[in-house]
C-alpha atoms as a PDB file:
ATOM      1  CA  UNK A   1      20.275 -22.547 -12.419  1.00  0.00           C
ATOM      2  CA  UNK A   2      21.024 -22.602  -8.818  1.00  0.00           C
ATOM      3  CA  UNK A   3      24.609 -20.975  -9.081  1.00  0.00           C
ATOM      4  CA  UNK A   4      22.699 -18.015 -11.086  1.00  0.00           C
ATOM      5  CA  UNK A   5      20.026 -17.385  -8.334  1.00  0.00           C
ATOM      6  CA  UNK A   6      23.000 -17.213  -5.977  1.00  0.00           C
ATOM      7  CA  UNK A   7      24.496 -14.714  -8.050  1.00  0.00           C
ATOM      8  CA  UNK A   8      21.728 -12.950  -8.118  1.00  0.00           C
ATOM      9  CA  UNK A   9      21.170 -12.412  -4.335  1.00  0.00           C
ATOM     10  CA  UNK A  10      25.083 -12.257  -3.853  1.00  0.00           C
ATOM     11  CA  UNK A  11      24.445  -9.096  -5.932  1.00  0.00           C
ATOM     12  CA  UNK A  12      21.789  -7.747  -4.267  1.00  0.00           C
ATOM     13  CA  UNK A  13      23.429  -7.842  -1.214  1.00  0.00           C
ATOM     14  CA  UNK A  14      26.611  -5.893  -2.746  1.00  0.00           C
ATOM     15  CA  UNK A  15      23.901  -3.694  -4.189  1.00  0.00           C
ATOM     16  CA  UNK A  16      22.196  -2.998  -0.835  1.00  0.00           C
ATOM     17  CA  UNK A  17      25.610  -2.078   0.828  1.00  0.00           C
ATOM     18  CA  UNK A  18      25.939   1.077  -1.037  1.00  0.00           C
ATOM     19  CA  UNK A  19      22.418   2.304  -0.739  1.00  0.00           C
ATOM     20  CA  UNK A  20      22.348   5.538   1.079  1.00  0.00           C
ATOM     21  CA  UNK A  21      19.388   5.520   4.079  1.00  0.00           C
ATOM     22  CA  UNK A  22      18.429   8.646   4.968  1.00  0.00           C
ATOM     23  CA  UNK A  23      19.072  10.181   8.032  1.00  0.00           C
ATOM     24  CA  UNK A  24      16.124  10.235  10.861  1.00  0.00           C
ATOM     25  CA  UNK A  25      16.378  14.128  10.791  1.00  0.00           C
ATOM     26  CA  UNK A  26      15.834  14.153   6.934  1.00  0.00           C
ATOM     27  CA  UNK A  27      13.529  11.218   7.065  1.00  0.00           C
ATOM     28  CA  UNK A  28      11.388  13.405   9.422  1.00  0.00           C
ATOM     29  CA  UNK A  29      11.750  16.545   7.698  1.00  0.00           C
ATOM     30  CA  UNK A  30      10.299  14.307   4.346  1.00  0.00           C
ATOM     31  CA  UNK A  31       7.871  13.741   6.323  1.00  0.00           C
ATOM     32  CA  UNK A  32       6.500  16.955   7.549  1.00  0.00           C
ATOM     33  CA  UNK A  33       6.504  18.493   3.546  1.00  0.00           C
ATOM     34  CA  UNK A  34       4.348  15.250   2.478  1.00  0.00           C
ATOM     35  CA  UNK A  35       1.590  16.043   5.662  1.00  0.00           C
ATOM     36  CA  UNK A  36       1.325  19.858   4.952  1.00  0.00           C
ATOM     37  CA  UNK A  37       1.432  19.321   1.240  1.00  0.00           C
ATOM     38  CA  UNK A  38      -0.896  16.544   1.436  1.00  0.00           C
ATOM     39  CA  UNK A  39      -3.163  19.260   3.659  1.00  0.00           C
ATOM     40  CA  UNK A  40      -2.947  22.280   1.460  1.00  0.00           C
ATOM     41  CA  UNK A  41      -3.759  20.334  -1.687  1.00  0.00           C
ATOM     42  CA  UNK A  42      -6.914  18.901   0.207  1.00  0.00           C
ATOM     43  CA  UNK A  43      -7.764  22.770   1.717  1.00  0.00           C
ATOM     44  CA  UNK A  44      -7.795  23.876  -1.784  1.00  0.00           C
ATOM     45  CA  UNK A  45      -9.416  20.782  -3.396  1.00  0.00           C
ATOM     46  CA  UNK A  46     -11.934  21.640  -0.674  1.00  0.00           C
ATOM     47  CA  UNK A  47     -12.648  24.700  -1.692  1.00  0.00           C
ATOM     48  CA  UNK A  48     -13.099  24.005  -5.429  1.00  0.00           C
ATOM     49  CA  UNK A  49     -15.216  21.699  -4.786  1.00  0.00           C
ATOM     50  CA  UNK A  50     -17.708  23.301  -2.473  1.00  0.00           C
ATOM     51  CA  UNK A  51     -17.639  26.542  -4.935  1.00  0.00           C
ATOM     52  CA  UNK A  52     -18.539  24.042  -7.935  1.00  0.00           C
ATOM     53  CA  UNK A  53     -21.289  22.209  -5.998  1.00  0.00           C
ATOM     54  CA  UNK A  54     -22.534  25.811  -4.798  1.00  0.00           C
ATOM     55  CA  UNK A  55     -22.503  27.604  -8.510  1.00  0.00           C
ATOM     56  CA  UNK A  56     -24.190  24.614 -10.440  1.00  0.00           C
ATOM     57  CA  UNK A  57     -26.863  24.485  -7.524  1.00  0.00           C
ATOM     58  CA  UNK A  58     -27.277  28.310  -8.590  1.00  0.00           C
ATOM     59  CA  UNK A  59     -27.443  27.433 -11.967  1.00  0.00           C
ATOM     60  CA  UNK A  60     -29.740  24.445 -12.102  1.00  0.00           C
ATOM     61  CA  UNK A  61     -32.239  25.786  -9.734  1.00  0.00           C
END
């Protein structure tokens, strides 16, 4: 049992190795389209949702 939970992290170790980290210019540019898609998304679930609440006030009054 011990031997194979040794193999195992010997493994993920060799595994790690050839994982490929991005770079802090790409990590940065990731990181700018997740903020301004993150902000257009909430602009425009903004404005759906204050032309809902306005049109069923309209209705139901």
């Amino acid at each position: 049992m011990i031997e194979r939970v040794k193999n195992f992290f010997n493994e993920v170790k060799i595994e790690t190795k050839k994982v490929n980290y991005p770079t802090k210019e790409e990590l940065i540019g990731s990181v700018w389209v997740v903020l301004i898609t993150v902000f257009i998304i909430a602009f425009f679930l903004g404005i759906v949702d204050f032309s809902l609440s306005s049109l069923l006030k309209l209705i139901f009054r």
